[in-house]
C-alpha atoms as a PDB file:
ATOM      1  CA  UNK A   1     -11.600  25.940   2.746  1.00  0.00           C
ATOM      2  CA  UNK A   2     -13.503  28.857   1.359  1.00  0.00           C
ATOM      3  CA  UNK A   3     -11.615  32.077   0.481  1.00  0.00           C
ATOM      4  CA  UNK A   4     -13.866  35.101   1.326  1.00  0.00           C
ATOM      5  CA  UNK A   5     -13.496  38.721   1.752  1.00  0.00           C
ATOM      6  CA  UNK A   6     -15.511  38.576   5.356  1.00  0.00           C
ATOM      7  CA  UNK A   7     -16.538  35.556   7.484  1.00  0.00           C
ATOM      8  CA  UNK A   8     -17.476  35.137  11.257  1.00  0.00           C
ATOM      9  CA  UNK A   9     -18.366  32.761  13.601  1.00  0.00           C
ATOM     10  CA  UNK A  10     -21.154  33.063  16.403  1.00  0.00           C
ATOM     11  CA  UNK A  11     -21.916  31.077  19.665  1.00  0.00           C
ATOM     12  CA  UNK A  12     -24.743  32.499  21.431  1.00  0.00           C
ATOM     13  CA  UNK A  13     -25.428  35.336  19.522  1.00  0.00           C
ATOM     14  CA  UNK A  14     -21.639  36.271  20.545  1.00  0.00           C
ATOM     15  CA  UNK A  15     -18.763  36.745  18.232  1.00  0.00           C
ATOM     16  CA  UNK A  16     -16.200  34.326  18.703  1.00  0.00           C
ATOM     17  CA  UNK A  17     -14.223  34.913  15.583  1.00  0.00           C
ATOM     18  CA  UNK A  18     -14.046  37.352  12.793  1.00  0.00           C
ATOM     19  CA  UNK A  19     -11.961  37.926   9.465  1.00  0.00           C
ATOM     20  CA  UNK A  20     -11.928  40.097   6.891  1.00  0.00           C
ATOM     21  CA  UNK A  21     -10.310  38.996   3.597  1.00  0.00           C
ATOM     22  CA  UNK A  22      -8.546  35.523   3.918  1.00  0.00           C
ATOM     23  CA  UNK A  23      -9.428  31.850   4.225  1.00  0.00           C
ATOM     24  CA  UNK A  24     -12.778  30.205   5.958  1.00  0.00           C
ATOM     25  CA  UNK A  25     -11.069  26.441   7.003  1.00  0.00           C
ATOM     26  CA  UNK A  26     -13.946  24.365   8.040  1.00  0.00           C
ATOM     27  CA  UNK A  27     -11.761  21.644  10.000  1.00  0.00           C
ATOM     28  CA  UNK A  28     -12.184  18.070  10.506  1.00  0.00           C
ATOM     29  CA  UNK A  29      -9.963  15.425  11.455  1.00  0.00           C
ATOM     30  CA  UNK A  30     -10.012  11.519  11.585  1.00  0.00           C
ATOM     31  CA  UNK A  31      -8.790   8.748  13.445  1.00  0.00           C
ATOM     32  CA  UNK A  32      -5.220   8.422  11.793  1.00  0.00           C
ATOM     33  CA  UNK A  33      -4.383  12.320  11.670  1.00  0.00           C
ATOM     34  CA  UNK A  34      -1.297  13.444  14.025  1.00  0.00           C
ATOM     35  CA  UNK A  35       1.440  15.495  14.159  1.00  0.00           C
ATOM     36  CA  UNK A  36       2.246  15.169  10.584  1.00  0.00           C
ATOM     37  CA  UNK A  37      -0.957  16.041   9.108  1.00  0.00           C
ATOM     38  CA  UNK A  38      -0.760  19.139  11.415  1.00  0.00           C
ATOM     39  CA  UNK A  39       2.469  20.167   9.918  1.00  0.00           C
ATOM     40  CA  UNK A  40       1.137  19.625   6.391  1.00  0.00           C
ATOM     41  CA  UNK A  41      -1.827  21.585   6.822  1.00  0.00           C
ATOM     42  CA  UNK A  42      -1.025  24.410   8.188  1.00  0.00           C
ATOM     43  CA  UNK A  43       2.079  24.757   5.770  1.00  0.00           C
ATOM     44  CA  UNK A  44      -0.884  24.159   3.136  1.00  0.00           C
ATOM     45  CA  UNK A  45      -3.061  26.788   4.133  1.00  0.00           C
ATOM     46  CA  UNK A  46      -0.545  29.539   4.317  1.00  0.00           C
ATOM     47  CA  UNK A  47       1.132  29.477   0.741  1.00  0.00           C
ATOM     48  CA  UNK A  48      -1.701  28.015  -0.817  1.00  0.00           C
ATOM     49  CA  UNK A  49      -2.042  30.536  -3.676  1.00  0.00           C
ATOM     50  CA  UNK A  50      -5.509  30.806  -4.329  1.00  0.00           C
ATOM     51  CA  UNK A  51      -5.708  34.835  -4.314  1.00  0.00           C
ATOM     52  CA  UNK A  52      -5.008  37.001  -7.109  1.00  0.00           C
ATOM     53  CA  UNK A  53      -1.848  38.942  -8.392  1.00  0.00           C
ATOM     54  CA  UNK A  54      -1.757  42.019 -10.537  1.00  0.00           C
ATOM     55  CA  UNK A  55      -2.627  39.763 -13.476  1.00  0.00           C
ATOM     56  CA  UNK A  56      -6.054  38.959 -11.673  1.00  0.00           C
ATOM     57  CA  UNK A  57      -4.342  35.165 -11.938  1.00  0.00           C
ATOM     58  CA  UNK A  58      -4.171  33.066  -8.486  1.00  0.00           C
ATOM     59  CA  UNK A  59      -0.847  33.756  -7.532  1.00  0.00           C
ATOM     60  CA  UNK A  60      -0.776  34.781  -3.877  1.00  0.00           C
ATOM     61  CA  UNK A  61      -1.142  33.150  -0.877  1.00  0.00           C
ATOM     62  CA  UNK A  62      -2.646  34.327   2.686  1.00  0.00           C
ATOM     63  CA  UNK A  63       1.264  34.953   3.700  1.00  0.00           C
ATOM     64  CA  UNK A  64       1.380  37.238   0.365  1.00  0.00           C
ATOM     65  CA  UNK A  65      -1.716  38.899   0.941  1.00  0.00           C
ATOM     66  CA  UNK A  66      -1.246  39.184   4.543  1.00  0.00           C
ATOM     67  CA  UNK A  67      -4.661  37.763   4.965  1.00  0.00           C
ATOM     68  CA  UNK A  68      -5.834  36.202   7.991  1.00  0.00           C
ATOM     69  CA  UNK A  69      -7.615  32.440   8.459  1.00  0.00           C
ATOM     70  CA  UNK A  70     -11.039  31.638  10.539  1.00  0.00           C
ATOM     71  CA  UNK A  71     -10.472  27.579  11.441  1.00  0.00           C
ATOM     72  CA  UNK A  72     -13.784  26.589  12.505  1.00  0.00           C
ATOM     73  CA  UNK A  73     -13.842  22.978  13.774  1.00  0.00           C
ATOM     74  CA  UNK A  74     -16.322  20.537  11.795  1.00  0.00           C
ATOM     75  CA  UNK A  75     -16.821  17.250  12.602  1.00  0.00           C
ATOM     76  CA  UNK A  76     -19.200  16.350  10.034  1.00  0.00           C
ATOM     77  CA  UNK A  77     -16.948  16.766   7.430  1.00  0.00           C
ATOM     78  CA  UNK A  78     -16.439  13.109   8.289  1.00  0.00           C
ATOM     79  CA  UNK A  79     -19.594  12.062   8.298  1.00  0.00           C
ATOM     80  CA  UNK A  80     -20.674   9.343   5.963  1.00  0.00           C
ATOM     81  CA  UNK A  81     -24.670   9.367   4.014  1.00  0.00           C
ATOM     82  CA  UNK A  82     -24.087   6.673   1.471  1.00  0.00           C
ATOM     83  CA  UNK A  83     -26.329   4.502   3.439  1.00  0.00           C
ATOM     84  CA  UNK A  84     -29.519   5.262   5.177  1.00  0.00           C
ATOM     85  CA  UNK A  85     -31.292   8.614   5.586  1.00  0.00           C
ATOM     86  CA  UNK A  86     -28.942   9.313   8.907  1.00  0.00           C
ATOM     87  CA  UNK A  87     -25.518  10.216   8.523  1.00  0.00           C
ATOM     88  CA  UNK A  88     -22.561   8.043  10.802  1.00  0.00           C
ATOM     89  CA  UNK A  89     -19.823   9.796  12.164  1.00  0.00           C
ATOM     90  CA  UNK A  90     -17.226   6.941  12.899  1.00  0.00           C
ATOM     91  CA  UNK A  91     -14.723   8.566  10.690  1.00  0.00           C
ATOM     92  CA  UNK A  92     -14.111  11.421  12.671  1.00  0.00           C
ATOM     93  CA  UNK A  93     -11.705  11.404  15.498  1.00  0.00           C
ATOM     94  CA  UNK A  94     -13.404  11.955  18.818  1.00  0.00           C
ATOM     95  CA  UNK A  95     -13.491  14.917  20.609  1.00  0.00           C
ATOM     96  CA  UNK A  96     -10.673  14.241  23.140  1.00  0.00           C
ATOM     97  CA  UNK A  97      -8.696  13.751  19.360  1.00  0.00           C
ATOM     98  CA  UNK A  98      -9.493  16.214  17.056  1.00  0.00           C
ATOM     99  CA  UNK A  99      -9.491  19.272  19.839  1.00  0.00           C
ATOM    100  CA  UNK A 100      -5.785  19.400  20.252  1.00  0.00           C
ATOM    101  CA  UNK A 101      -5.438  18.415  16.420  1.00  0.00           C
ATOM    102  CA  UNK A 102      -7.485  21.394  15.925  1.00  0.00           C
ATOM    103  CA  UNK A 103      -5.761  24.010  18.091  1.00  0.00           C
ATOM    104  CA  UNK A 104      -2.434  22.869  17.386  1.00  0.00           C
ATOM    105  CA  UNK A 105      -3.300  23.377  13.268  1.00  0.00           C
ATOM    106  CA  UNK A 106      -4.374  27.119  14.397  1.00  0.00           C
ATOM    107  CA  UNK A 107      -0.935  26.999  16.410  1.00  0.00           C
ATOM    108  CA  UNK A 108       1.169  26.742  13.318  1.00  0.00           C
ATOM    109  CA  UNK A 109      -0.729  29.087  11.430  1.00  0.00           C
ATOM    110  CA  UNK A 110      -0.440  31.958  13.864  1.00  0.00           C
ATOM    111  CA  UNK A 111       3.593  30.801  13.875  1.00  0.00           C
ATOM    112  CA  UNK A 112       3.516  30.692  10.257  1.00  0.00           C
ATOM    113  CA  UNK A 113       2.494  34.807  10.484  1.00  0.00           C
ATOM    114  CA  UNK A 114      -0.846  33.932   9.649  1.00  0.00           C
ATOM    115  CA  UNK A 115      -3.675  36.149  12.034  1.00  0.00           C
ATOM    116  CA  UNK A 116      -6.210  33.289  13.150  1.00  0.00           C
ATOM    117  CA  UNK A 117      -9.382  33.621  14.334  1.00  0.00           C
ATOM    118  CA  UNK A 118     -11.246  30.048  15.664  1.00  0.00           C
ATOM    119  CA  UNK A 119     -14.471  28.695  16.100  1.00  0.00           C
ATOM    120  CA  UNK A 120     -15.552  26.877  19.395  1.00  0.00           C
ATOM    121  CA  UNK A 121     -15.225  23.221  19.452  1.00  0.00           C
ATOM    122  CA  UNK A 122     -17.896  21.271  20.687  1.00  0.00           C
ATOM    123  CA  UNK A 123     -20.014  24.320  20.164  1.00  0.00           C
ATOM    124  CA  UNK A 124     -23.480  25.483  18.182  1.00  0.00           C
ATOM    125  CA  UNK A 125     -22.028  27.636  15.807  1.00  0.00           C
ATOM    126  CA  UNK A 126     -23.716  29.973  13.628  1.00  0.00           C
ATOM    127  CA  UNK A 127     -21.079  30.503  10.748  1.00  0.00           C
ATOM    128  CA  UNK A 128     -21.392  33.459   7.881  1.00  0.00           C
ATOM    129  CA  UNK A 129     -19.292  33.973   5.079  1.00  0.00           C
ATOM    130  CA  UNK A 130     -18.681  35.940   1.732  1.00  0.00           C
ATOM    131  CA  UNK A 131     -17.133  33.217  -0.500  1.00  0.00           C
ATOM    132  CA  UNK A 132     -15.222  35.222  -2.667  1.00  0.00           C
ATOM    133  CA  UNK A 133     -14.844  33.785  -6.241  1.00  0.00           C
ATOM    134  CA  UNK A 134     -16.583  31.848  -5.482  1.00  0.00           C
ATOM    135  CA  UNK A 135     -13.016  29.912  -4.818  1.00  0.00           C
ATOM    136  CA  UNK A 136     -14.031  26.294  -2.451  1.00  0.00           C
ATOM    137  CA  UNK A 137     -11.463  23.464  -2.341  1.00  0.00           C
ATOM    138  CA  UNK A 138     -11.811  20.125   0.212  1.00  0.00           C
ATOM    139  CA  UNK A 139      -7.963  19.971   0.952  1.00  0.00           C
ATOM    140  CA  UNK A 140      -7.248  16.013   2.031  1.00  0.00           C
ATOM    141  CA  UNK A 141      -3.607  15.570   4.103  1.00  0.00           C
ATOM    142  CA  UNK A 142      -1.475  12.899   1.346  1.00  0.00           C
ATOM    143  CA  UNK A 143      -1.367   9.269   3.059  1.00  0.00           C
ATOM    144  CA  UNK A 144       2.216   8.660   5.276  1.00  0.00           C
ATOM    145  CA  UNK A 145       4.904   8.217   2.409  1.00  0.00           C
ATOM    146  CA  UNK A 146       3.384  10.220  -0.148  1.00  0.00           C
ATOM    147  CA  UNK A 147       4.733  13.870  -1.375  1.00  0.00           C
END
């Protein structure tokens, strides 16, 4: 996730989702996320408190703020270069996976008050940002049994 003060996504040459100030979530999921990672990381994303307070420290989160999230689905966040000049994908869930994982995360962040805008899954996606910090973190769901 990237916070930003403006990001949008394009299919087409069409808008299909725009925010100004809040969080840029470039989404992947893998084989073993579910429900519970779901839960996790939308909670995650919405009191994450990567924005400043009237100290200028990062105190507030996108709930504080009142900022909004743009989820853009990514498969290739899974993808794996260690070995040969090609990158595999076999990490990442497939498609008939990761799309309900995906709209169900942008679910519970609209329910958590959060405004969400979304990408187009399976779509060419032309995606442009103002990373504002710059402030980038990869955010990883804990394993089952941890905190």
């Amino acid at each position: 996730m990237q916070r930003v003060t403006r990001a949008e996504v394009r299919v087409d040459g069409a808008i299909a989702g725009r925010i100004d100030a809040g969080l840029l979530v470039l989404l992947g999921a893998t084989h073993a996320d579910g429900e519970r990672e779901v839960e996790w990381l939308a909670g995650k994303l919405a009191t994450l408190r990567v924005f400043a307070d009237e100290a200028g420290r990062m105190n507030r989160s996108l709930l504080d703020t009142g900022g909004a999230a743009l989820v853009v689905p990514q498969f290739t966040l899974y993808g794996d270069a260690r070995q040969g000049r090609r990158p595999e994908f076999t990490a990442a869930a497939r498609p008939e996976v990761a799309e309900p994982l995906f709209e169900r995360v942008c679910e519970r962040l609209a329910a958590a008050g959060v405004p969400v805008a979304r990408g187009v899954f399976r779509a060419h996606m032309e995606v442009s940002l103002v990373n504002d910090g710059p402030v980038t973190l990869w955010i990883e769901t804990p394993p089952a049994g941890a905190a």
